[in-house]
PDB file of N, CA and C in Angstrom:
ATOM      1  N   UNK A   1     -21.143  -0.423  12.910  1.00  0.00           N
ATOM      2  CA  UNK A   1     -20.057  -1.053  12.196  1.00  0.00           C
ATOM      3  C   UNK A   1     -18.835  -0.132  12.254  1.00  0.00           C
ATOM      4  N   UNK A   2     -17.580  -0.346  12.231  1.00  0.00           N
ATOM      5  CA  UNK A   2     -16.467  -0.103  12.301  1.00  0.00           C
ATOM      6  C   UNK A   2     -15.786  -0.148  11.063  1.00  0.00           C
ATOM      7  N   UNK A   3     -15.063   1.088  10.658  1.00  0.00           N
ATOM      8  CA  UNK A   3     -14.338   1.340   9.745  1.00  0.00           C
ATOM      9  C   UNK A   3     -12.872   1.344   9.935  1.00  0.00           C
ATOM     10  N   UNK A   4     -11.517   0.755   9.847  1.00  0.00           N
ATOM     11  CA  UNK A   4     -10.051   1.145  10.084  1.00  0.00           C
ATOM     12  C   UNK A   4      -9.727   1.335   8.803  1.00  0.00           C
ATOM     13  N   UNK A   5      -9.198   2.580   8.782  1.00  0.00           N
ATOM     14  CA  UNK A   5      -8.650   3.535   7.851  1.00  0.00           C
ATOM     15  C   UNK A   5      -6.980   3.315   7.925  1.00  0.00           C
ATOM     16  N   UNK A   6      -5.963   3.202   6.846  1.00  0.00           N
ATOM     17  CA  UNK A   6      -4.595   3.708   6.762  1.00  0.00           C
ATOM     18  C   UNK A   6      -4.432   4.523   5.915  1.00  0.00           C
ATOM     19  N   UNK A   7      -3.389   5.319   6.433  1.00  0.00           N
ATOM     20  CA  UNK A   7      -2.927   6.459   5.838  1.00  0.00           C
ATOM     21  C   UNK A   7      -1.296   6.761   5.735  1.00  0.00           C
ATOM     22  N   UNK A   8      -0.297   6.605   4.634  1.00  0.00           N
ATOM     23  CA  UNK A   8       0.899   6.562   4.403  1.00  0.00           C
ATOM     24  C   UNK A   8       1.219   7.780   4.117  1.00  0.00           C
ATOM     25  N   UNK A   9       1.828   8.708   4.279  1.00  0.00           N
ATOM     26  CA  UNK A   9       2.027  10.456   3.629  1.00  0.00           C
ATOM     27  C   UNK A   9       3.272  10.554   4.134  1.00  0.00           C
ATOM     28  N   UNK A  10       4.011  11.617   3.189  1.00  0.00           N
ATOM     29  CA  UNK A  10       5.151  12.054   3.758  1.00  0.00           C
ATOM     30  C   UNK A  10       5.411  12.710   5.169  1.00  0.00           C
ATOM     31  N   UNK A  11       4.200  12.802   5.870  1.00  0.00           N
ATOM     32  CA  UNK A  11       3.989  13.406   7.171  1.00  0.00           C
ATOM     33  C   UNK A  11       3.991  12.326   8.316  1.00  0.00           C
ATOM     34  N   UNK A  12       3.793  10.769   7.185  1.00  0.00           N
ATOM     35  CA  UNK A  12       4.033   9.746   9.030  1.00  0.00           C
ATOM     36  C   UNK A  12       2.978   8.592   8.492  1.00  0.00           C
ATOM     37  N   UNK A  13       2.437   7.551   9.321  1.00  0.00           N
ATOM     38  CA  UNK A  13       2.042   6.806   8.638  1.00  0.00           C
ATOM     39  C   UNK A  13       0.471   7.214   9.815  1.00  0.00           C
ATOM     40  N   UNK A  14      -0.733   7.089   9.749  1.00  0.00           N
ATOM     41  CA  UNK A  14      -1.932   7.540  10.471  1.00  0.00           C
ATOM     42  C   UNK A  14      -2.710   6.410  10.278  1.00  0.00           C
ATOM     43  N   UNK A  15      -3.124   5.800  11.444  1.00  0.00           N
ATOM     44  CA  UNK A  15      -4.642   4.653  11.408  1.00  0.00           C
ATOM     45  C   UNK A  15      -5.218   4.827  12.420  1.00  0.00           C
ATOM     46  N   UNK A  16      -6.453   4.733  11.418  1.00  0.00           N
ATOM     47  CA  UNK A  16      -7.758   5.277  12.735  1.00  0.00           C
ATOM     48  C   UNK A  16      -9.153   4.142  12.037  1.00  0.00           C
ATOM     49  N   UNK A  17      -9.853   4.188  13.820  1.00  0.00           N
ATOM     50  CA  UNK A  17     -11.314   3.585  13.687  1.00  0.00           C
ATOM     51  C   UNK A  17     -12.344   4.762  14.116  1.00  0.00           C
ATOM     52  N   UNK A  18     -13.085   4.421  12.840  1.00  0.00           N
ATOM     53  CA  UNK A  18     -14.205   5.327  12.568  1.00  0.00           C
ATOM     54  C   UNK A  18     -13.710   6.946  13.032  1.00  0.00           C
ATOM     55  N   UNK A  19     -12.484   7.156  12.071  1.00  0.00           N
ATOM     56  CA  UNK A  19     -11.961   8.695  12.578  1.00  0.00           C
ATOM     57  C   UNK A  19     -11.164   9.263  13.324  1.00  0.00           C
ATOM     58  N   UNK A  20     -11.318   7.886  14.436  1.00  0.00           N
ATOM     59  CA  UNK A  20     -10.521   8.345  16.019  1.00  0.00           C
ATOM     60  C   UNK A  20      -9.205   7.783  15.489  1.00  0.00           C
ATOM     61  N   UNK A  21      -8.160   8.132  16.410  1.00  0.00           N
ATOM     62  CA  UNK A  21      -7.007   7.171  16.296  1.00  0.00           C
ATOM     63  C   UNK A  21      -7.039   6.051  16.944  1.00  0.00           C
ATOM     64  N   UNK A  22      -6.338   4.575  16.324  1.00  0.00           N
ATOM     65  CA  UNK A  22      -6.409   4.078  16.779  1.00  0.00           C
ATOM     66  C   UNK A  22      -5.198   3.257  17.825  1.00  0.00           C
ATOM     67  N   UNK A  23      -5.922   2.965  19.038  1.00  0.00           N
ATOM     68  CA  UNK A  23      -4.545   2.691  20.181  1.00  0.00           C
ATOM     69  C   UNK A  23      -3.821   1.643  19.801  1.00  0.00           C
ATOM     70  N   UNK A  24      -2.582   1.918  19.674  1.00  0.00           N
ATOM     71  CA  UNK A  24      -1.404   0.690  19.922  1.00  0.00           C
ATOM     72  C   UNK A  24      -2.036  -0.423  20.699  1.00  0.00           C
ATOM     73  N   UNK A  25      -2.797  -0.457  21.792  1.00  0.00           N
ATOM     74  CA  UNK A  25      -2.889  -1.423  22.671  1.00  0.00           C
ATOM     75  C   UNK A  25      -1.398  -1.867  23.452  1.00  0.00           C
ATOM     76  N   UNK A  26      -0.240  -1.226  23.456  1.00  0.00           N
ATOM     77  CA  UNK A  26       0.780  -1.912  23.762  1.00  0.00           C
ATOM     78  C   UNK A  26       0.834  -2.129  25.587  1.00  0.00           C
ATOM     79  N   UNK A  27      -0.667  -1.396  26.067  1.00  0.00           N
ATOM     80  CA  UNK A  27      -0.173  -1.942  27.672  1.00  0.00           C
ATOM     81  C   UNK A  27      -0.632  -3.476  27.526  1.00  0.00           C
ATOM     82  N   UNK A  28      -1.816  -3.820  27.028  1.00  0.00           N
ATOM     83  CA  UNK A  28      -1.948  -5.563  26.833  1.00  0.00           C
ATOM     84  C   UNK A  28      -0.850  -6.308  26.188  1.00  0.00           C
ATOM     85  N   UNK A  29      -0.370  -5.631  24.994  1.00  0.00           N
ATOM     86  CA  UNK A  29       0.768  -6.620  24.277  1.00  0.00           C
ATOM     87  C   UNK A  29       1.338  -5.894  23.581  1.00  0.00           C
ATOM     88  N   UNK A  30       3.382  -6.015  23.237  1.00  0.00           N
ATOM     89  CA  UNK A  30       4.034  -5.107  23.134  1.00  0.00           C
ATOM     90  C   UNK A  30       4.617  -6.028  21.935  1.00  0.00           C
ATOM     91  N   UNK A  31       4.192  -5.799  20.890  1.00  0.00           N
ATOM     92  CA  UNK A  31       5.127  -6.427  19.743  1.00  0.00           C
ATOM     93  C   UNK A  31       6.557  -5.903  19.901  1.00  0.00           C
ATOM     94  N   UNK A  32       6.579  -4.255  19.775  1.00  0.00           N
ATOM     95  CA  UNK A  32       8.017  -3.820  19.457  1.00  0.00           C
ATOM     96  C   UNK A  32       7.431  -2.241  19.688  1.00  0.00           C
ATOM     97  N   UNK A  33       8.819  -1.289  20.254  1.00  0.00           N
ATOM     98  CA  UNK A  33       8.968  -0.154  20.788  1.00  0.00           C
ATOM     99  C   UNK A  33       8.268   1.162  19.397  1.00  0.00           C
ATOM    100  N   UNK A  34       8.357   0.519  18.074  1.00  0.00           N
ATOM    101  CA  UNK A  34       8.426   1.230  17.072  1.00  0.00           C
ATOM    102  C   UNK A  34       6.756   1.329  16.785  1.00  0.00           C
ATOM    103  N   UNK A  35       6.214   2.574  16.104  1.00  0.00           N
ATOM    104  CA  UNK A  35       4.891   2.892  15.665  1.00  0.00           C
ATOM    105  C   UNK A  35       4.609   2.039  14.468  1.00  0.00           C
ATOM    106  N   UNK A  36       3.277   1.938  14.578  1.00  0.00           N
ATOM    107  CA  UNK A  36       2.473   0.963  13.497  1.00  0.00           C
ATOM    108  C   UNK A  36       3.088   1.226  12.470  1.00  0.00           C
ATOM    109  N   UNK A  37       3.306   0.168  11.274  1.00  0.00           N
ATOM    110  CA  UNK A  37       3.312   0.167   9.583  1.00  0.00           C
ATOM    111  C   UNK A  37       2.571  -1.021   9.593  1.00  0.00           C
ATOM    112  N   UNK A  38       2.908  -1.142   7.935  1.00  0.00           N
ATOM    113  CA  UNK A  38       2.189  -2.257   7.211  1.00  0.00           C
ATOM    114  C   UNK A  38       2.440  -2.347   6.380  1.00  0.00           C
ATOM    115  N   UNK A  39       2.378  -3.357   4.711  1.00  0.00           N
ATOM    116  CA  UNK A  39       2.969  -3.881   3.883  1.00  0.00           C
ATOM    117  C   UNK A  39       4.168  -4.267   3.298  1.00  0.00           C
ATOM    118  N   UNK A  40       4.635  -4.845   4.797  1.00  0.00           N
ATOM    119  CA  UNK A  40       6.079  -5.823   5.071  1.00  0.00           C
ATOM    120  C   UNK A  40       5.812  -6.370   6.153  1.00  0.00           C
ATOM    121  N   UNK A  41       6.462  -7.230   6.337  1.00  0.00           N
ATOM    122  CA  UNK A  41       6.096  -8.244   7.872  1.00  0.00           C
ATOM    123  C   UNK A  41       6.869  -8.048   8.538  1.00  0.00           C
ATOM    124  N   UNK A  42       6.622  -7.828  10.154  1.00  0.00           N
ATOM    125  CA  UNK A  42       7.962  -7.483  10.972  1.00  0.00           C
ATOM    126  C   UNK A  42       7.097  -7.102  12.039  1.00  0.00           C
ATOM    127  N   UNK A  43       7.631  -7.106  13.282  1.00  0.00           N
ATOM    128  CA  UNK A  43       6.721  -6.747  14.147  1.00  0.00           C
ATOM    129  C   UNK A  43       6.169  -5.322  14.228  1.00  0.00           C
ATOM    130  N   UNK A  44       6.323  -4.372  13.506  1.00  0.00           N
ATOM    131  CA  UNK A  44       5.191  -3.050  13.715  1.00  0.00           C
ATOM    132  C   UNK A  44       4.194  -3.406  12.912  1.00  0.00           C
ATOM    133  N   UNK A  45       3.787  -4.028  11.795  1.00  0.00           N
ATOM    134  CA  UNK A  45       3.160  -4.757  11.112  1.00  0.00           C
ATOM    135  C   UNK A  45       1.851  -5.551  12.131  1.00  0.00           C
ATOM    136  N   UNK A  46       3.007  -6.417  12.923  1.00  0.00           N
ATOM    137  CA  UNK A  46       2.437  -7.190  13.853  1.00  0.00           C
ATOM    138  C   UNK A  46       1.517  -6.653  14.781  1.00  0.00           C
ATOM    139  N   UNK A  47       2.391  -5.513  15.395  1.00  0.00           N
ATOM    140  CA  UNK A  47       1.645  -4.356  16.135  1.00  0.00           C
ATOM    141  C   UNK A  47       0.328  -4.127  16.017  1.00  0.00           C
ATOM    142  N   UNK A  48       0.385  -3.525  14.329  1.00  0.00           N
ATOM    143  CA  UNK A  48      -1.052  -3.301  14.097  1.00  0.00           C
ATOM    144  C   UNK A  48      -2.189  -4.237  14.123  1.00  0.00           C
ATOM    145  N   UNK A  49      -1.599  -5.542  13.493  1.00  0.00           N
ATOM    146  CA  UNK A  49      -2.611  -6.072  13.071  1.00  0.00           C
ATOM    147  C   UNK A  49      -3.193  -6.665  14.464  1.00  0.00           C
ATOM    148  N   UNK A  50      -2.259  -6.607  15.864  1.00  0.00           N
ATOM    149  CA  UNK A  50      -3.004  -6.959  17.093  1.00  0.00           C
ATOM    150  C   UNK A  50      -3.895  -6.148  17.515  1.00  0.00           C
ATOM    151  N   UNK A  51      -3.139  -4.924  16.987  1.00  0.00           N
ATOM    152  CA  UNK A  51      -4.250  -3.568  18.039  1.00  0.00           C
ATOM    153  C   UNK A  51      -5.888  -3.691  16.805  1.00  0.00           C
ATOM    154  N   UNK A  52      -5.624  -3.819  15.984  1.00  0.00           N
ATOM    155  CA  UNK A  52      -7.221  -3.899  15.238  1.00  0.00           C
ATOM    156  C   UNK A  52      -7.808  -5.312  15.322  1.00  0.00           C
ATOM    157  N   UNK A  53      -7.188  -6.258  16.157  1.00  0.00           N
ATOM    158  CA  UNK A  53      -7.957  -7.524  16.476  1.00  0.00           C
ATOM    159  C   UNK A  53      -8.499  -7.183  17.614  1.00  0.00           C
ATOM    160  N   UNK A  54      -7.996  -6.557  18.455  1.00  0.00           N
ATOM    161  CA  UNK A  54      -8.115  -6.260  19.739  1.00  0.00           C
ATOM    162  C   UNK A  54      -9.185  -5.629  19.664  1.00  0.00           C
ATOM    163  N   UNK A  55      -9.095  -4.329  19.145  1.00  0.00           N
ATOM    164  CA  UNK A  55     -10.065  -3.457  18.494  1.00  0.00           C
ATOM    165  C   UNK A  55     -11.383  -4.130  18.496  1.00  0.00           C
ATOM    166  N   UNK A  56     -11.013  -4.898  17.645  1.00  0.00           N
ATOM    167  CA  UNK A  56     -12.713  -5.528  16.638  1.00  0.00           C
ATOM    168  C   UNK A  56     -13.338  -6.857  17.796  1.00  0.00           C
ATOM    169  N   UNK A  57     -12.589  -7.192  18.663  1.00  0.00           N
ATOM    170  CA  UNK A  57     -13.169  -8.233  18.751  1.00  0.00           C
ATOM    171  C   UNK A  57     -12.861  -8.262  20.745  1.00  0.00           C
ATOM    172  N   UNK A  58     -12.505  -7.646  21.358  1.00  0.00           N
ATOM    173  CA  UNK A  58     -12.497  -7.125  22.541  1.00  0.00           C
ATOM    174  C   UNK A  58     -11.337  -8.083  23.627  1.00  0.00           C
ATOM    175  N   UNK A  59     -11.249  -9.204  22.434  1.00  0.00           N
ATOM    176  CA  UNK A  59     -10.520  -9.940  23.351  1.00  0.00           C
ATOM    177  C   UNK A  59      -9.210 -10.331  23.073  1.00  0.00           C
ATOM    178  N   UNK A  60      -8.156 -10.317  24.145  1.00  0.00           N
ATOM    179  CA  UNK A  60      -6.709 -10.434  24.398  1.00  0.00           C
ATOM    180  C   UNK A  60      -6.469 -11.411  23.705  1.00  0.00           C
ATOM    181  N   UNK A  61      -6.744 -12.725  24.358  1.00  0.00           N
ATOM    182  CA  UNK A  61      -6.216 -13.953  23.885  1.00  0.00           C
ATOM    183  C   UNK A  61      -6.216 -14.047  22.266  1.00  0.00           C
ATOM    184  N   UNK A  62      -7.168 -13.861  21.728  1.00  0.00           N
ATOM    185  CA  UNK A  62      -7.716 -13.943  20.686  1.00  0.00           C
ATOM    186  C   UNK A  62      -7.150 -13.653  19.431  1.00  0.00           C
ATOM    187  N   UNK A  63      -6.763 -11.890  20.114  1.00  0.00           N
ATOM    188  CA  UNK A  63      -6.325 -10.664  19.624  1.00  0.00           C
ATOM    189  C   UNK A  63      -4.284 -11.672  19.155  1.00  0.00           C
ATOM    190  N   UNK A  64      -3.754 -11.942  20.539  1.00  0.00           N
ATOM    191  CA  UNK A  64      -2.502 -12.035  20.893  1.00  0.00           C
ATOM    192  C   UNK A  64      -2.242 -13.263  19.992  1.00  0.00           C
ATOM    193  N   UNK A  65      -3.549 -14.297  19.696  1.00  0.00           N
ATOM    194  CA  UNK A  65      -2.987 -15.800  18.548  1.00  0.00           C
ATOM    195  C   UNK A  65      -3.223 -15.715  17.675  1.00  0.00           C
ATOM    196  N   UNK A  66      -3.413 -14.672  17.111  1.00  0.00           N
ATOM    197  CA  UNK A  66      -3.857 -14.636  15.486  1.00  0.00           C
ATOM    198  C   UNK A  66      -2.820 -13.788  15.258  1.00  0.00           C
ATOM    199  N   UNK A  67      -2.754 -12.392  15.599  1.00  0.00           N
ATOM    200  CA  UNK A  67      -1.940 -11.652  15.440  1.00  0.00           C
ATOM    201  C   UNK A  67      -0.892 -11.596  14.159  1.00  0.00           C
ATOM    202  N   UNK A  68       0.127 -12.622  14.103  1.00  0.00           N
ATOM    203  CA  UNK A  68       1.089 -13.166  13.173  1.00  0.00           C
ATOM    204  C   UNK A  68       0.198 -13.782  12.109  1.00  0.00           C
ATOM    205  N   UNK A  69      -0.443 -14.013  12.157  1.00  0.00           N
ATOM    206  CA  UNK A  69      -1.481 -14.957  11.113  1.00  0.00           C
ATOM    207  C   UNK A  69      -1.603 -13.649  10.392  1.00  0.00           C
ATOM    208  N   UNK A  70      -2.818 -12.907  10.794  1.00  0.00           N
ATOM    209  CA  UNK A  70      -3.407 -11.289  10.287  1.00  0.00           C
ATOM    210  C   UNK A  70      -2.595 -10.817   9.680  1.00  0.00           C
ATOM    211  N   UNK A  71      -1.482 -10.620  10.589  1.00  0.00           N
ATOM    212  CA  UNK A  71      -0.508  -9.209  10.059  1.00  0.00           C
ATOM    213  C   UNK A  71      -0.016 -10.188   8.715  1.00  0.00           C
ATOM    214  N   UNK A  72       0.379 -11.421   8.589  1.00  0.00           N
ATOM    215  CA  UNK A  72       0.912 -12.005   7.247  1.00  0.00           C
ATOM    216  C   UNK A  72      -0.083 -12.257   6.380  1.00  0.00           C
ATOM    217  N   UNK A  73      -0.998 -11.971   6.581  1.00  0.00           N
ATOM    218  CA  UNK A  73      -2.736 -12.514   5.705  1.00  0.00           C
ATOM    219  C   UNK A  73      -3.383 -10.831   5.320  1.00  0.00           C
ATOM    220  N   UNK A  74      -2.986 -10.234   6.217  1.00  0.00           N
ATOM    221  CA  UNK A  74      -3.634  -8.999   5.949  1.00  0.00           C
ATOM    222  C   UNK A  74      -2.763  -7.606   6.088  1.00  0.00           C
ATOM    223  N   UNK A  75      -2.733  -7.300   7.165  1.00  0.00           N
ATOM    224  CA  UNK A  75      -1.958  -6.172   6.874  1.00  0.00           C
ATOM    225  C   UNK A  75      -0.639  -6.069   6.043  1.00  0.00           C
ATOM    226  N   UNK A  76       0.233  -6.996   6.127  1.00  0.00           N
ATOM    227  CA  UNK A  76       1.352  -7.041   5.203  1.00  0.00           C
ATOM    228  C   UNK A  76       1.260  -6.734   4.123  1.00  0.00           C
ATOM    229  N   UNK A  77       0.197  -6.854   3.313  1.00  0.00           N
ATOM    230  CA  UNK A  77      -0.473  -6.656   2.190  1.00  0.00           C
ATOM    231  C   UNK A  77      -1.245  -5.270   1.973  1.00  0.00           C
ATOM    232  N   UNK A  78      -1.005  -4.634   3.059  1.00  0.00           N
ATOM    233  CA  UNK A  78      -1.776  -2.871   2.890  1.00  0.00           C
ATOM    234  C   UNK A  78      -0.847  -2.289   1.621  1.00  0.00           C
ATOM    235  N   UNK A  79      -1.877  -1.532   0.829  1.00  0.00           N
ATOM    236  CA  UNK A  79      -0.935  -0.334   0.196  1.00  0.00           C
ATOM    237  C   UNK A  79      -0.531   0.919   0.889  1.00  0.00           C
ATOM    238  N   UNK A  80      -0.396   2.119   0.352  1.00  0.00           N
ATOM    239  CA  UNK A  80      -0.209   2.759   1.268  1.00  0.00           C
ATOM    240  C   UNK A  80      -1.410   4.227   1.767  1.00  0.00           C
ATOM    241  N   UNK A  81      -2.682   3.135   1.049  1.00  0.00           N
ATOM    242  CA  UNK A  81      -4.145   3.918   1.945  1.00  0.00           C
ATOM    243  C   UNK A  81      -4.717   2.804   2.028  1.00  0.00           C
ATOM    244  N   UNK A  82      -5.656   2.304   2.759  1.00  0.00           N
ATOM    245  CA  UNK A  82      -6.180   1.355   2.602  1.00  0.00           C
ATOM    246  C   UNK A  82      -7.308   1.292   4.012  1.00  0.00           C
ATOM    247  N   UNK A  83      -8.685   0.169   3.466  1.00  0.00           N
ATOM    248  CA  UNK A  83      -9.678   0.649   4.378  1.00  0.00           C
ATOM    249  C   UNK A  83     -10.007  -0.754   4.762  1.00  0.00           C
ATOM    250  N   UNK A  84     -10.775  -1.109   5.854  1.00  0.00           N
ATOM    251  CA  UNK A  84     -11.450  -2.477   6.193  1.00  0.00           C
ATOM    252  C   UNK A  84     -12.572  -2.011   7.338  1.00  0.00           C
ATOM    253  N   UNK A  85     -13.638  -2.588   6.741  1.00  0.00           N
ATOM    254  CA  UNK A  85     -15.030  -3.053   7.804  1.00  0.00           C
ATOM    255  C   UNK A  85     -14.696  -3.617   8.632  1.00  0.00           C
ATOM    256  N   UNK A  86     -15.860  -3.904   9.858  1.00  0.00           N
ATOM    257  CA  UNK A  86     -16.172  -4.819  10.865  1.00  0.00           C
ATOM    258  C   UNK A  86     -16.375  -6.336   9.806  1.00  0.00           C
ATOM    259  N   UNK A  87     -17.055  -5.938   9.096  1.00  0.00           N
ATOM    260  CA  UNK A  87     -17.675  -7.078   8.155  1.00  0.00           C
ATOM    261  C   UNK A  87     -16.129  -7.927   7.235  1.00  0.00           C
ATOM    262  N   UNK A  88     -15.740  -6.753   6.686  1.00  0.00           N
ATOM    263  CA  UNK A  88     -14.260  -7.555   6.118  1.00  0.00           C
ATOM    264  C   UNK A  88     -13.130  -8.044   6.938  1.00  0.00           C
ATOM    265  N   UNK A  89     -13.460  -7.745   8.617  1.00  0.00           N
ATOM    266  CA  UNK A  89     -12.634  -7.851   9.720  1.00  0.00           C
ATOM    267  C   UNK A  89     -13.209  -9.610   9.806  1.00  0.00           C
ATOM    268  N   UNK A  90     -14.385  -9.616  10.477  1.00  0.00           N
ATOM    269  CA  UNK A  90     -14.629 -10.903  10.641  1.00  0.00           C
ATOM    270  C   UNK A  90     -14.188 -12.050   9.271  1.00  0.00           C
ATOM    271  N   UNK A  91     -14.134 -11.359   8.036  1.00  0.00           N
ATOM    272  CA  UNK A  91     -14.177 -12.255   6.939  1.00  0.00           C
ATOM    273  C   UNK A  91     -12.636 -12.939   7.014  1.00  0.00           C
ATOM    274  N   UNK A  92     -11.918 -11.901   7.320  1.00  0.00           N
ATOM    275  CA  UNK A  92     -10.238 -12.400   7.908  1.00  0.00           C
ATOM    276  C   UNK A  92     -10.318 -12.676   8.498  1.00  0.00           C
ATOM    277  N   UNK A  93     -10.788 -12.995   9.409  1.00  0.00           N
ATOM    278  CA  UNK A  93     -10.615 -13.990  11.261  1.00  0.00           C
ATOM    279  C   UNK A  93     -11.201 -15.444  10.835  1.00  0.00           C
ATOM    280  N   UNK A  94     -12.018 -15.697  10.266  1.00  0.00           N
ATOM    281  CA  UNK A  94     -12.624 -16.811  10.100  1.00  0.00           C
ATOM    282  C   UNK A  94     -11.786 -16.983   8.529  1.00  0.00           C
ATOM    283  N   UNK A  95     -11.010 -16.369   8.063  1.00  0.00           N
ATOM    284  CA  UNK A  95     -10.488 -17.288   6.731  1.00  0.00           C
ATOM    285  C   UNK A  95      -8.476 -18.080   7.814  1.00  0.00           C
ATOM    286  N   UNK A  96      -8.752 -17.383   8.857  1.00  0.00           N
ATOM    287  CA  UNK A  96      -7.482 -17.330   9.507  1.00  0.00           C
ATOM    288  C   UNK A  96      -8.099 -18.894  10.568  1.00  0.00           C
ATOM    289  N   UNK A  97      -8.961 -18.355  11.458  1.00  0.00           N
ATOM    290  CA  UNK A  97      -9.259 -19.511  11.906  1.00  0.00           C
ATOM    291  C   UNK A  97     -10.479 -19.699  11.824  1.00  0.00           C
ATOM    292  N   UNK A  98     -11.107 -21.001  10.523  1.00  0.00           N
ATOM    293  CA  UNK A  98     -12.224 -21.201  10.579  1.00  0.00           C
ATOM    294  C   UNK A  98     -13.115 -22.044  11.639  1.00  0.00           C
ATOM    295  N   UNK A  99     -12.604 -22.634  12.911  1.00  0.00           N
ATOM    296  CA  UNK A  99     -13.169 -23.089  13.912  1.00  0.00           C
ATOM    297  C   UNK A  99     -14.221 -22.224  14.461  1.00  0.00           C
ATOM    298  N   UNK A 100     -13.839 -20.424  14.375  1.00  0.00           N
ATOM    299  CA  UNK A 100     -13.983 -19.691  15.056  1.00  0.00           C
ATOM    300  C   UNK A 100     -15.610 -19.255  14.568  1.00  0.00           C
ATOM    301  N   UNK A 101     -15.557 -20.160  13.094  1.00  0.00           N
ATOM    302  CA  UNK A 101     -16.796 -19.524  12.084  1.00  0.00           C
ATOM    303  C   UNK A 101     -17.844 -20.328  12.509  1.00  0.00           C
ATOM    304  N   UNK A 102     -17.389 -21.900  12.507  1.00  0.00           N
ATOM    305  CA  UNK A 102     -18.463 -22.780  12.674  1.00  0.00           C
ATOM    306  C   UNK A 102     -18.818 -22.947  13.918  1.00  0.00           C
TER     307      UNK A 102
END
């Protein structure tokens, strides 16, 4: 199982899976030139919430149509630490698109 960690500090903003950092993904898809945030909507927001779809679930397409959904359902809503499972990952994908559940 998979853990994504955020981290807000006066030193920068840090997100990682299970420890590691985690990749932008921006050679598959380039929201915007600027590094990940979260809890405002805008495309670094967006950013993230593609690179941890991407992350969790291996696939582009997938990753690239939800994206805007996530980042306004979920990450927009980060404080400024905040943690999510594999398990609370899928629970957002299927409250985003429940086709995907049944």
């Amino acid at each position: 199982m998979k853990t994504y960690t955020g981290d807000r500090t006066i030193d920068g903003v840090v997100v990682e899976v299970n420890g590691q950092e985690l990749p932008s993904h921006t050679d598959i898809r380039k929201f915007t030139n600027a590094d990940y945030e979260w809890g405002y909507e805008g495309l670094a927001a967006t950013q993230l919430a593609f690179a941890m779809l991407y992350d969790h679930t291996g696939d582009a397409s997938l990753a690239i149509r939800l994206a805007t959904a996530f980042m306004e359902k979920v990450t927009a809503n980060f404080g400024n630490d905040w943690e999510m499972t594999s398990a609370d990952m899928d629970s957002a994908i299927d409250q985003i698109e429940p086709v995907r559940a049944g």
